[in-house]
N, C-alpha and C. Protein backbone atom coordinates (compact mmCIF):
# COMPACT_ATOMS: atom_id res chain seq x y z
N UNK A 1 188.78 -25.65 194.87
CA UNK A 1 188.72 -24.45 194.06
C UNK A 1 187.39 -23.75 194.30
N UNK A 2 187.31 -22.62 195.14
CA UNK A 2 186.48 -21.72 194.73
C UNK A 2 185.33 -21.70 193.44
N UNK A 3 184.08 -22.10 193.71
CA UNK A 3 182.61 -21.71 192.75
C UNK A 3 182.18 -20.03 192.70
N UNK A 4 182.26 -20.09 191.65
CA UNK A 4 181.40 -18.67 191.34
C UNK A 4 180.68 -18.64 190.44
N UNK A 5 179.35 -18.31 190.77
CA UNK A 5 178.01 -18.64 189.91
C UNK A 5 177.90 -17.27 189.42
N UNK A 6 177.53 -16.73 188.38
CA UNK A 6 177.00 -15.61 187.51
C UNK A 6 175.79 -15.74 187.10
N UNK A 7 174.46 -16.04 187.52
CA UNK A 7 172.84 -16.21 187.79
C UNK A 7 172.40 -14.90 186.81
N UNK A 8 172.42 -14.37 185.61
CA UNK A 8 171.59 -13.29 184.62
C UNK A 8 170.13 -13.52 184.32
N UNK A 9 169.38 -12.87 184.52
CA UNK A 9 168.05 -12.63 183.42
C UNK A 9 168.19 -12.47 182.36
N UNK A 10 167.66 -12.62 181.43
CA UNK A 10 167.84 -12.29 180.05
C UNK A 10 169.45 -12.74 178.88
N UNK A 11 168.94 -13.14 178.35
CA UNK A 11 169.89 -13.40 177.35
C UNK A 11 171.25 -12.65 176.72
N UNK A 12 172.23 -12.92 176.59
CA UNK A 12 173.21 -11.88 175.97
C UNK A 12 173.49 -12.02 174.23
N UNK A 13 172.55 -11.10 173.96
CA UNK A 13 172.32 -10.93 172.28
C UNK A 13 173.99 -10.29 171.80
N UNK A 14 174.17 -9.25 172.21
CA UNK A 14 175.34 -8.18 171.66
C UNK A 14 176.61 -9.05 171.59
N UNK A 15 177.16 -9.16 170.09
CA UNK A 15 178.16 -9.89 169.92
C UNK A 15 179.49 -9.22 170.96
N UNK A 16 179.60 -7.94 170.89
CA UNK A 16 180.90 -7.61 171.66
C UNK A 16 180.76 -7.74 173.05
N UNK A 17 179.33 -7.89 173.26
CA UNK A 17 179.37 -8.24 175.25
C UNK A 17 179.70 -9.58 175.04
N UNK A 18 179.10 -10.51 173.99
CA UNK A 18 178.90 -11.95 174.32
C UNK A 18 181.00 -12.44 174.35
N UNK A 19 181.90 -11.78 173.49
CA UNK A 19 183.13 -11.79 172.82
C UNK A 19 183.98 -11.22 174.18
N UNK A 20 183.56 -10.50 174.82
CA UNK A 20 184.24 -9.87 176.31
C UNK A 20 183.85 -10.96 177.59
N UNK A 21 183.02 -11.16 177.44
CA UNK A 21 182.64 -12.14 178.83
C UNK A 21 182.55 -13.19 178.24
N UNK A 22 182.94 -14.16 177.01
CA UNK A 22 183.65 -15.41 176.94
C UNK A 22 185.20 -15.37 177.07
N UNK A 23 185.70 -14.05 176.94
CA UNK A 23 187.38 -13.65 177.23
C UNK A 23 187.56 -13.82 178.64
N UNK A 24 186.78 -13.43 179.40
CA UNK A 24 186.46 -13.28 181.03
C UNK A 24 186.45 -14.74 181.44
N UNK A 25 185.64 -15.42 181.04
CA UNK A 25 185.20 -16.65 181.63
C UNK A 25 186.24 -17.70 181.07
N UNK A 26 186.97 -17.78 180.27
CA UNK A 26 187.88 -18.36 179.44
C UNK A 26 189.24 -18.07 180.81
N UNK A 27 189.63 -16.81 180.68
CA UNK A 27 190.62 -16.45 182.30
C UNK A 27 190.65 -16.81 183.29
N UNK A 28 188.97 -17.15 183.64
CA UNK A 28 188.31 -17.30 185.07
C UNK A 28 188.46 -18.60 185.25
N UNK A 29 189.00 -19.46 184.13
CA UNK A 29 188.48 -21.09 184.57
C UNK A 29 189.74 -21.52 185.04
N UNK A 30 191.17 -20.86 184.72
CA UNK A 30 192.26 -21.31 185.98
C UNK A 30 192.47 -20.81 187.07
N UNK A 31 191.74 -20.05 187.47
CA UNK A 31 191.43 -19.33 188.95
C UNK A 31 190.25 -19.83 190.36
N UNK A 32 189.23 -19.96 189.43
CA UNK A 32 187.88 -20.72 190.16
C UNK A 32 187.39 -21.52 189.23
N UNK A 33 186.19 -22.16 189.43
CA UNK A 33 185.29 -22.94 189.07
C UNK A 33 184.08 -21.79 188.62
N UNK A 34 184.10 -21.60 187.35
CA UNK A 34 183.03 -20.63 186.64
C UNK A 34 181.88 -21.16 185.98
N UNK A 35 180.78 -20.26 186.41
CA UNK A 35 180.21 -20.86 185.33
C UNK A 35 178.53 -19.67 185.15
N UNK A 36 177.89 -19.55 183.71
CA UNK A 36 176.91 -18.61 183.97
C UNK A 36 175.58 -19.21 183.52
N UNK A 37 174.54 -18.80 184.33
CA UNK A 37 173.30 -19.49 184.40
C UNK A 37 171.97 -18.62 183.58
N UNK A 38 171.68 -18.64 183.06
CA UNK A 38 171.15 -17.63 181.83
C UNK A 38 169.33 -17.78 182.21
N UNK A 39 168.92 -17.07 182.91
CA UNK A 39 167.46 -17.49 182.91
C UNK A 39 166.82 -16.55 182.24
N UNK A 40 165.47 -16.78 181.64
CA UNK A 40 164.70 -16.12 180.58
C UNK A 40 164.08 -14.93 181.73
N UNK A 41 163.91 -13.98 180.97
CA UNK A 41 163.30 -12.87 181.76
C UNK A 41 162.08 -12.93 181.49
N UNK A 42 160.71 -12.97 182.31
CA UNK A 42 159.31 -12.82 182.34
C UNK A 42 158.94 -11.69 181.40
N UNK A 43 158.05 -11.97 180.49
CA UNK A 43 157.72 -11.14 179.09
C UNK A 43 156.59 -10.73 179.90
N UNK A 44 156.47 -9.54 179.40
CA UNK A 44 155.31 -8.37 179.87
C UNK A 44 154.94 -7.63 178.76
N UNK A 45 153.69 -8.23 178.45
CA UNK A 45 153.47 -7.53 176.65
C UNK A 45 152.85 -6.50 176.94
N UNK A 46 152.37 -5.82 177.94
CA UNK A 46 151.98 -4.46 178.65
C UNK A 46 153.23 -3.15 178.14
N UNK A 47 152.80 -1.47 177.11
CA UNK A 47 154.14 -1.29 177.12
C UNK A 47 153.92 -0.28 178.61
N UNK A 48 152.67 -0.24 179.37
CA UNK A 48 152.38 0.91 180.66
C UNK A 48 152.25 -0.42 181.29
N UNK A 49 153.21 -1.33 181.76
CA UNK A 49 152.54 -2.29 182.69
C UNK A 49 152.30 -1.69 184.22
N UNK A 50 151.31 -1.74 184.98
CA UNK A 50 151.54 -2.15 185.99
C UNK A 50 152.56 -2.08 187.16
N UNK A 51 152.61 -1.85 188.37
CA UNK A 51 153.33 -2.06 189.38
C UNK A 51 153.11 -3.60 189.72
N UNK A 52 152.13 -3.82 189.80
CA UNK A 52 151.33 -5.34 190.35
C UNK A 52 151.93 -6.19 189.23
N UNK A 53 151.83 -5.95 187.67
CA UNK A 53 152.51 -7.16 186.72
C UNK A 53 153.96 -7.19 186.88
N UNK A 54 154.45 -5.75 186.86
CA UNK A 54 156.13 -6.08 187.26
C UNK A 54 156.24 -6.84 188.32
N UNK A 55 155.62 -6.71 189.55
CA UNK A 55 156.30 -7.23 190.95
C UNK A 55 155.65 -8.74 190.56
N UNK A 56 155.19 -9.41 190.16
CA UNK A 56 154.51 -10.38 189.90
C UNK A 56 155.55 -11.03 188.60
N UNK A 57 156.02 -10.44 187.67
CA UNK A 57 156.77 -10.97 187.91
C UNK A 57 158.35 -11.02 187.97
N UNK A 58 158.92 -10.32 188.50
CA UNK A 58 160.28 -10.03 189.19
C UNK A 58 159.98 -11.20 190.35
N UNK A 59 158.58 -11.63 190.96
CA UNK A 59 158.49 -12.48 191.84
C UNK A 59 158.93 -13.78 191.28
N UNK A 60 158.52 -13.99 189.89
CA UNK A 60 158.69 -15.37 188.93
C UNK A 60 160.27 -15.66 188.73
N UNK A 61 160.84 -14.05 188.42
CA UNK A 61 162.38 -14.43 188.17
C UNK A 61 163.01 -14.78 189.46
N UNK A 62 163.03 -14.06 190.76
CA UNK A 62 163.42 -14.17 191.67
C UNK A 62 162.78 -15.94 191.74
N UNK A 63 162.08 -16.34 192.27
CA UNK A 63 161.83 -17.67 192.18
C UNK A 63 163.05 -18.88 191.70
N UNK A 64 162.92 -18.14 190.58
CA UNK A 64 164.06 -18.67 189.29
C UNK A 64 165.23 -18.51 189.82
N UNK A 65 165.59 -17.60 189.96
CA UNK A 65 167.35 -17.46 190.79
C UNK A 65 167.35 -18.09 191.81
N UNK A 66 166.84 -17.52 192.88
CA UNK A 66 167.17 -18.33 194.01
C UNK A 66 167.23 -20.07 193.84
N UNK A 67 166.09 -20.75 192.87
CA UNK A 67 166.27 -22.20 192.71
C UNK A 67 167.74 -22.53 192.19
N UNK A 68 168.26 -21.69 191.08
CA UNK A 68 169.77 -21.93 190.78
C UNK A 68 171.01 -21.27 191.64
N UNK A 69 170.78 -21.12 192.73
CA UNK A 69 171.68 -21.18 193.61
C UNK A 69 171.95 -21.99 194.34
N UNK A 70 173.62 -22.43 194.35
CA UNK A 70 174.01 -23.58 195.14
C UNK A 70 173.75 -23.62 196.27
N UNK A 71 173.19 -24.86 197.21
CA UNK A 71 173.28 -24.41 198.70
C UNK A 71 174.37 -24.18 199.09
N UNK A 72 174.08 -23.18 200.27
CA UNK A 72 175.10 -22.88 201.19
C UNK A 72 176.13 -21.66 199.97
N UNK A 73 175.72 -21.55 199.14
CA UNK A 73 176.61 -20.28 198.43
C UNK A 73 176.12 -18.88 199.25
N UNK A 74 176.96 -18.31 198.55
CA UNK A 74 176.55 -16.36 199.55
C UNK A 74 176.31 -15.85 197.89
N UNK A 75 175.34 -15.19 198.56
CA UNK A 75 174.81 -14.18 197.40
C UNK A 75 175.06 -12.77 197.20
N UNK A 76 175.59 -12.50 195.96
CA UNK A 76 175.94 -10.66 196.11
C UNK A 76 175.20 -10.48 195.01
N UNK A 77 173.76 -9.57 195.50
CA UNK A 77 172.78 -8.96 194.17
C UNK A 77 173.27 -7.77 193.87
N UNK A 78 173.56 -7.44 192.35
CA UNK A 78 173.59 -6.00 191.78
C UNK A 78 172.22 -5.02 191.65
N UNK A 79 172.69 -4.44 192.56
CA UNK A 79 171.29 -3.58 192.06
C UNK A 79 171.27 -2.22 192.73
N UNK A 80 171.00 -1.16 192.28
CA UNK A 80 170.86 0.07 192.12
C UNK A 80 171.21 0.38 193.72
N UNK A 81 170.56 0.14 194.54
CA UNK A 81 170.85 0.68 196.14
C UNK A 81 172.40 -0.09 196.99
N UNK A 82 172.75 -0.72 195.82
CA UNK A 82 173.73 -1.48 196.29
C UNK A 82 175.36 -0.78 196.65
N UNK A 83 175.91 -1.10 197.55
CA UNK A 83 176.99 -0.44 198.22
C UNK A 83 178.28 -0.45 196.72
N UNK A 84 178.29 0.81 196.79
CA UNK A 84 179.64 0.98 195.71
C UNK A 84 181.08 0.17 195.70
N UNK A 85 181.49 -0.63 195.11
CA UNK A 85 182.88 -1.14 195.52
C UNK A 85 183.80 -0.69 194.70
N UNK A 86 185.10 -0.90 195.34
CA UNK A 86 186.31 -0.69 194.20
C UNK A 86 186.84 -2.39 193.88
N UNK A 87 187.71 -2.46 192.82
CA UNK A 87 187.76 -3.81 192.42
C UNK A 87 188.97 -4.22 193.61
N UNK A 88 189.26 -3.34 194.28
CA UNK A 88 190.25 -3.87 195.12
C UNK A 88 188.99 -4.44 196.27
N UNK A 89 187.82 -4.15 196.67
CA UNK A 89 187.04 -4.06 197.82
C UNK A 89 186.34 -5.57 197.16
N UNK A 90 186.25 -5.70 195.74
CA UNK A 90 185.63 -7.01 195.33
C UNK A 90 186.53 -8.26 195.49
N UNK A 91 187.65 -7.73 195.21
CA UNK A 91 188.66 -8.42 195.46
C UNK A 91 188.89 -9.31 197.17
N UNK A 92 188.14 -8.45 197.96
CA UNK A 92 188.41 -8.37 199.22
C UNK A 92 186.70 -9.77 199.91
N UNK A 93 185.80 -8.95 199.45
CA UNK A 93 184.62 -9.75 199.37
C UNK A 93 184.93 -11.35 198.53
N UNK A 94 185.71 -11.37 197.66
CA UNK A 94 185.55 -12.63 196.97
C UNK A 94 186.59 -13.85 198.00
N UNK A 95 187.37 -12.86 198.53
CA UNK A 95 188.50 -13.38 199.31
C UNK A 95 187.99 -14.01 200.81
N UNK A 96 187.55 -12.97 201.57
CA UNK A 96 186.54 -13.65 202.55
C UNK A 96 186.03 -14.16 202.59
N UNK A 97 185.23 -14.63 201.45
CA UNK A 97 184.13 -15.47 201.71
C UNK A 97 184.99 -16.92 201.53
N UNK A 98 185.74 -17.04 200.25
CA UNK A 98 186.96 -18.23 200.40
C UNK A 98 187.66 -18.47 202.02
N UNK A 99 187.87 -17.55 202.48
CA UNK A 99 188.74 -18.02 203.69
C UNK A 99 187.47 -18.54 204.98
N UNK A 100 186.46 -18.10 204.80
CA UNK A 100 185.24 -18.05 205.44
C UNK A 100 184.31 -19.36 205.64
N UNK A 101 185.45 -20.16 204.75
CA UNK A 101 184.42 -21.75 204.35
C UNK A 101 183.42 -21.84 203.15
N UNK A 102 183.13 -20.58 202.58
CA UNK A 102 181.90 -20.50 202.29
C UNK A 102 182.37 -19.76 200.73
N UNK A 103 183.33 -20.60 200.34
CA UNK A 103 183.81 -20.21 199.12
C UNK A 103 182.64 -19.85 198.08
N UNK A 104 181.67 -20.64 197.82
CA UNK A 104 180.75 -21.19 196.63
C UNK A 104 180.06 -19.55 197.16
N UNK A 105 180.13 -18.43 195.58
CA UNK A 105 179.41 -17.19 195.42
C UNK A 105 178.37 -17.48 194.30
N UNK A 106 177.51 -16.78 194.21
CA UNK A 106 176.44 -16.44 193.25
C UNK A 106 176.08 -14.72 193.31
N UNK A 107 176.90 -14.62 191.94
CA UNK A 107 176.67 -12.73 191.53
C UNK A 107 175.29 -13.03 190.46
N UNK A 108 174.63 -12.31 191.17
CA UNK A 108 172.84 -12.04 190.49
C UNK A 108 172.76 -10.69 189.76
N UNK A 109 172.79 -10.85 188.23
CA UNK A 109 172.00 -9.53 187.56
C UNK A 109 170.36 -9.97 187.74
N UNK A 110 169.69 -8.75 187.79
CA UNK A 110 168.06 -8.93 187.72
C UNK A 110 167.51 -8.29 185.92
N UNK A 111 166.10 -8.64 186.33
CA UNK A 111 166.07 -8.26 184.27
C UNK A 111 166.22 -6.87 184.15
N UNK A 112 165.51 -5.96 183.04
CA UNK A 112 165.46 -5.33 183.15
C UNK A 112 164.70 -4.54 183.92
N UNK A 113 164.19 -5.17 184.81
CA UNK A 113 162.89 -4.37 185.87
C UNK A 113 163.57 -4.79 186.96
N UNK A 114 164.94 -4.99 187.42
CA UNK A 114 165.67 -5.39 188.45
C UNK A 114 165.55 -6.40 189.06
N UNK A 115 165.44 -6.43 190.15
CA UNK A 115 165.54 -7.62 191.14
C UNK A 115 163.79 -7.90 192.09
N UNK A 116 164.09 -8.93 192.42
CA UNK A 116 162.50 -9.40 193.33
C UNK A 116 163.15 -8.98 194.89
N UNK A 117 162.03 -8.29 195.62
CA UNK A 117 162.71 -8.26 197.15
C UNK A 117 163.30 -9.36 197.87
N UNK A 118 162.96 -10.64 197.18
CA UNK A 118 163.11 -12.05 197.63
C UNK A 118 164.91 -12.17 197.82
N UNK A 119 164.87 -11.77 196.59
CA UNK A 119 166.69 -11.83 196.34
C UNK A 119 167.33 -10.84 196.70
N UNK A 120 166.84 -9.70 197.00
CA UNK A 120 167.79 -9.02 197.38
C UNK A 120 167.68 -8.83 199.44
N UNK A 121 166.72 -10.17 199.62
CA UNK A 121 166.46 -10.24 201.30
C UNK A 121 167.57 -11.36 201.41
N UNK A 122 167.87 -11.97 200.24
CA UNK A 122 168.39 -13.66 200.51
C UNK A 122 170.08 -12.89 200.27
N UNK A 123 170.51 -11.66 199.81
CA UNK A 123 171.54 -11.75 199.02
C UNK A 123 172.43 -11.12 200.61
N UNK A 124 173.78 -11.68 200.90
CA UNK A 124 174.35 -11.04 201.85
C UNK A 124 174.99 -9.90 201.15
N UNK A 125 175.55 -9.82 200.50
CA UNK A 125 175.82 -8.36 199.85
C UNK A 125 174.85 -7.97 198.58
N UNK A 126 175.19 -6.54 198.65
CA UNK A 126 174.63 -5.76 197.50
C UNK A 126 175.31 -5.13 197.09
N UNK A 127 175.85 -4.87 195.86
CA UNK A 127 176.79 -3.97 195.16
C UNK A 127 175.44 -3.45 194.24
N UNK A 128 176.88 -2.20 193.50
CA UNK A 128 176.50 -1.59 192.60
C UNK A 128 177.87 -1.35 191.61
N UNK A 129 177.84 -1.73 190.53
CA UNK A 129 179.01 -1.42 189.88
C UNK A 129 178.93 0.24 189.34
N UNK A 130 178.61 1.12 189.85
CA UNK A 130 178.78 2.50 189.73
C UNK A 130 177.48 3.40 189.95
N UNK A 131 177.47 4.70 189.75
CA UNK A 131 176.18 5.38 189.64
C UNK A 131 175.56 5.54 188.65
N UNK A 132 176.03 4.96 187.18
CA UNK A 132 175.35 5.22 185.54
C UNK A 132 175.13 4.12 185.73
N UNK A 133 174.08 4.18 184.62
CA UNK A 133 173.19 3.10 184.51
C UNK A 133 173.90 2.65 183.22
N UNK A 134 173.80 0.96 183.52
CA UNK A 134 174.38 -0.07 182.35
C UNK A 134 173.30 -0.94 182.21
N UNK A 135 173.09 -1.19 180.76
CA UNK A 135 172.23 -2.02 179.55
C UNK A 135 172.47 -3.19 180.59
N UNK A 136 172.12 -4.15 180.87
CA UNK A 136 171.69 -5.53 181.29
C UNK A 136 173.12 -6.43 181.11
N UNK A 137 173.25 -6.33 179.27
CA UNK A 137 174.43 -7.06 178.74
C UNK A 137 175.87 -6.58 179.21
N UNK A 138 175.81 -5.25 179.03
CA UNK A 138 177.46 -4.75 179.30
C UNK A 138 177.90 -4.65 180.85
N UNK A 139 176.49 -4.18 181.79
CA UNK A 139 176.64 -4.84 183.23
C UNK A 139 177.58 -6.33 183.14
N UNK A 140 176.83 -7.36 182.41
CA UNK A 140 177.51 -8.93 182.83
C UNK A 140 179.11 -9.14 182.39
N UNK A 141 179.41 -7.92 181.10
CA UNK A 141 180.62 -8.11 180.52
C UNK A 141 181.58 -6.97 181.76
N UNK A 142 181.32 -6.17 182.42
CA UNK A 142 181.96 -5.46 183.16
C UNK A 142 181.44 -6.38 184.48
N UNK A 143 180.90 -6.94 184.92
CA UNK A 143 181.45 -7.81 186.43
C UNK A 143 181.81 -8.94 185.84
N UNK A 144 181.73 -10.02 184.63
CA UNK A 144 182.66 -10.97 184.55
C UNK A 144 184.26 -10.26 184.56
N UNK A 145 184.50 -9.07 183.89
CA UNK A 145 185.81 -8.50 184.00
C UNK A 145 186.36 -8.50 185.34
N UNK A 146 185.29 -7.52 186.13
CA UNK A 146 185.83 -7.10 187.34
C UNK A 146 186.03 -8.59 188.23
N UNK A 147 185.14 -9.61 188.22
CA UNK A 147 185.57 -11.11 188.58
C UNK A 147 186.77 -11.38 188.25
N UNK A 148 187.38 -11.44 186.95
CA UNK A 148 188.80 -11.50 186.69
C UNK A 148 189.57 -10.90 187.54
N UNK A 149 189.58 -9.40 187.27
CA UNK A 149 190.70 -8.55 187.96
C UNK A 149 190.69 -9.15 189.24
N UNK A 150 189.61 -8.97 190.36
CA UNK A 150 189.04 -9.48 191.93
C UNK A 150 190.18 -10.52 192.00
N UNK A 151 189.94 -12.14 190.64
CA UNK A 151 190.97 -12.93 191.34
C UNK A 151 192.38 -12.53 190.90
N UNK A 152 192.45 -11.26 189.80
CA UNK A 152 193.89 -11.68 189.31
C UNK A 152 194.57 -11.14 190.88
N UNK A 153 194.07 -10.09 191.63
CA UNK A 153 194.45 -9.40 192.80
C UNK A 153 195.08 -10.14 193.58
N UNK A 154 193.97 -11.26 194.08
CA UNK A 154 194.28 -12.24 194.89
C UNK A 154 195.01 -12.84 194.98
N UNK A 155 195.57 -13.34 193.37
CA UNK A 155 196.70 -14.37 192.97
C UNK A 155 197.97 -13.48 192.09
N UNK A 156 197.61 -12.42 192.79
CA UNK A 156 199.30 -11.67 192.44
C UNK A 156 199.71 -11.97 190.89
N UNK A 157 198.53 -11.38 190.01
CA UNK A 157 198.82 -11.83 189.13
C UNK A 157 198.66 -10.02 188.14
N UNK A 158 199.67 -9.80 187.33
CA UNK A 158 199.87 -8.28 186.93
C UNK A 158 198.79 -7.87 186.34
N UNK A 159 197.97 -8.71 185.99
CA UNK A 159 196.68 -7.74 185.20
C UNK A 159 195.93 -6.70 185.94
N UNK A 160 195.70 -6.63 187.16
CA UNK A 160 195.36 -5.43 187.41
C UNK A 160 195.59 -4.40 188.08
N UNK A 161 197.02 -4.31 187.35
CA UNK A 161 197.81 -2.88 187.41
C UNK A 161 197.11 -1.99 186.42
């Protein structure tokens, strides 16, 4: 069975994100092997920080992700420059990489100061789940979804009609 890692910064406070992406992950567990890895985001008590304290530490989180990635998994980072997909095209990415040997994925949100260059040098894909910008939390509840739909596709299954 197919691994798919969900690697977040920051915590999911908002009861209706937390209530949507336990619906997601609850779906996801007769399809693949799910599971989400919750790392603390680097506090910056600066409210004008710095270029040098952000990258310093986005360097700390990146650190952090990459250690919770399985070996030999493929990495797809979300992040702003990232290639637009349709859920049929995620569908397509989640599928290849299964037929590819190289089933075991890790989808990376970054905190709110995004991603470390580290991870997005290590990540073979880059998406973007659209051109508006999404809160941290409702990002993770709209790609655990779109994870659903991706496998319901795969497995000919009607939900994402």
């Amino acid at each position: 069975m197919q691994r798919i890692d969900l690697i977040c910064v920051g915590k999911l406070n908002a009861a209706y994100c937390a209530a949507g992406v336990a619906e997601y992950q609850k779906r996801l567990g007769g399809l693949c092997e799910f599971r989400i890895i919750e790392l603390p985001e680097c506090t910056i008590s600066e409210k004008n920080a710095s270029s040098a304290v952000i990258e310093k530490a986005l360097e700390k989180e990146g650190q952090a992700i990459l250690a919770n990635v399985r070996k030999g998994a493929v990495i797809a980072a979300l992040c702003v420059e990232g290639k637009l997909v349709s859920s049929e095209d995620l569908a397509q990415l989640v599928s290849d990489s299964a037929l590819a040997g190289q089933g075991d994925m890790a989808f990376v949100i970054g905190s709110s100061h995004g991603l470390a260059p580290m991870v997005k040098q290590a990540a073979r894909y880059k998406i973007s789940l659209g051109r508006i910008t999404l809160p941290h939390q409702l990002a993770r509840l709209v790609l655990t979804e779109q994870l659903y739909r991706a496998f319901a596709i795969n497995n000919h299954i009607k939900y994402h009609k």
